[in-house]
Every structure is written in structure tokens, then in C-alpha cells.
Protein backbone atom coordinates (compact mmCIF):
# COMPACT_ATOMS: atom_id res chain seq x y z
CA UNK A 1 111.61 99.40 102.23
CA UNK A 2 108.45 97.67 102.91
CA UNK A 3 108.95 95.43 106.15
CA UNK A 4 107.97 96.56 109.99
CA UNK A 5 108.90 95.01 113.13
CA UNK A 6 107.09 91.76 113.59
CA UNK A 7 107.26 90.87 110.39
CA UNK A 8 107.55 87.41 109.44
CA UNK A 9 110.78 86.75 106.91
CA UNK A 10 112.66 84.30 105.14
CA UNK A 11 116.22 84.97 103.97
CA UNK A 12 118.53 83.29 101.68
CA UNK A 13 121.11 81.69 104.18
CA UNK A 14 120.05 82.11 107.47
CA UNK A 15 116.00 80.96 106.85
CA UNK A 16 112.80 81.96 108.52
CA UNK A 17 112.88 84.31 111.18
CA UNK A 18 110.62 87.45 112.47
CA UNK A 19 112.02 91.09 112.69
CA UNK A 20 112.53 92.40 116.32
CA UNK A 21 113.46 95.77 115.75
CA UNK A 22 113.84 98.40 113.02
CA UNK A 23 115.95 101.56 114.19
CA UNK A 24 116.68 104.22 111.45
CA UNK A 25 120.43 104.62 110.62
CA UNK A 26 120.93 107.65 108.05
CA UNK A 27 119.77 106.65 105.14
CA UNK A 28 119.61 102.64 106.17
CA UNK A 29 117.73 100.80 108.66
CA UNK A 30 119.29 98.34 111.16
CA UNK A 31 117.12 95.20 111.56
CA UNK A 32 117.14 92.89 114.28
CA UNK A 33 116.04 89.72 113.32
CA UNK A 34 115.39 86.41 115.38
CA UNK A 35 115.72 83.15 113.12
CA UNK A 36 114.35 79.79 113.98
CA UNK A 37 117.63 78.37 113.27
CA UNK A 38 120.73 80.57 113.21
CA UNK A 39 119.47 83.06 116.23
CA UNK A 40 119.34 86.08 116.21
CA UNK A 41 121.00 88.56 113.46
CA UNK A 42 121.67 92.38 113.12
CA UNK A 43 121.74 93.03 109.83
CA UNK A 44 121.61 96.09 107.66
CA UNK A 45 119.01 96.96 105.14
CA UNK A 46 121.19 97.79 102.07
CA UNK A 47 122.58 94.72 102.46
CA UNK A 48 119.69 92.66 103.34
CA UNK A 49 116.68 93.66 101.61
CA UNK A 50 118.09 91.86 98.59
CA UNK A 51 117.70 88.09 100.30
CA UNK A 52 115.07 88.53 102.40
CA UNK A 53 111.36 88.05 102.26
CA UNK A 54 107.61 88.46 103.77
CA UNK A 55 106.19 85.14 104.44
């Protein structure tokens, strides 16, 4: 797991966005993420780390 809050991203459906928060959840992270065009998204590691990348 490589990103940090302020991060600038891009993910697979909901676009370009930068990360808000990061809180620790066992052995996930929860990720807050505000995108230019959907909002903002809580979304969880496991699941997102797969679509989502620096930019």
C-alpha cells in the first residue's frame, strides 16, 4: 500500500480525485477520497487498490 493522504488518484469508474483521509482498519485501510466528478467516496483498500492510481 503505497498512497498517503493528499495524494492525487485516478480510478477506473469514478476518475480523478485526491485522497482525504487514510484511517487504519485491521488489516485494511479506509480511504476517503474526493473526485472531481462523482464526489466524494469511502472506499476500502482491498477493494480499491486494484483500480486506482498516482497521477
Amino acid at each position: 500500500f503505497n498512497f498517503k493522504k493528499g495524494d492525487y488518484v485516478e480510478h477506473t469508474k469514478f476518475g480523478k480525485g485526491i485522497i482525504l483521509e487514510i484511517t487504519p482498519v485491521g488489516n485494511d485501510y479506509h480511504l476517503q477520497i474526493a473526485f472531481d466528478e462523482v464526489g466524494t467516496k469511502n472506499l476500502m483498500a482491498a477493494y480499491a487498490v486494484d483500480k486506482l492510481k498516482k497521477i
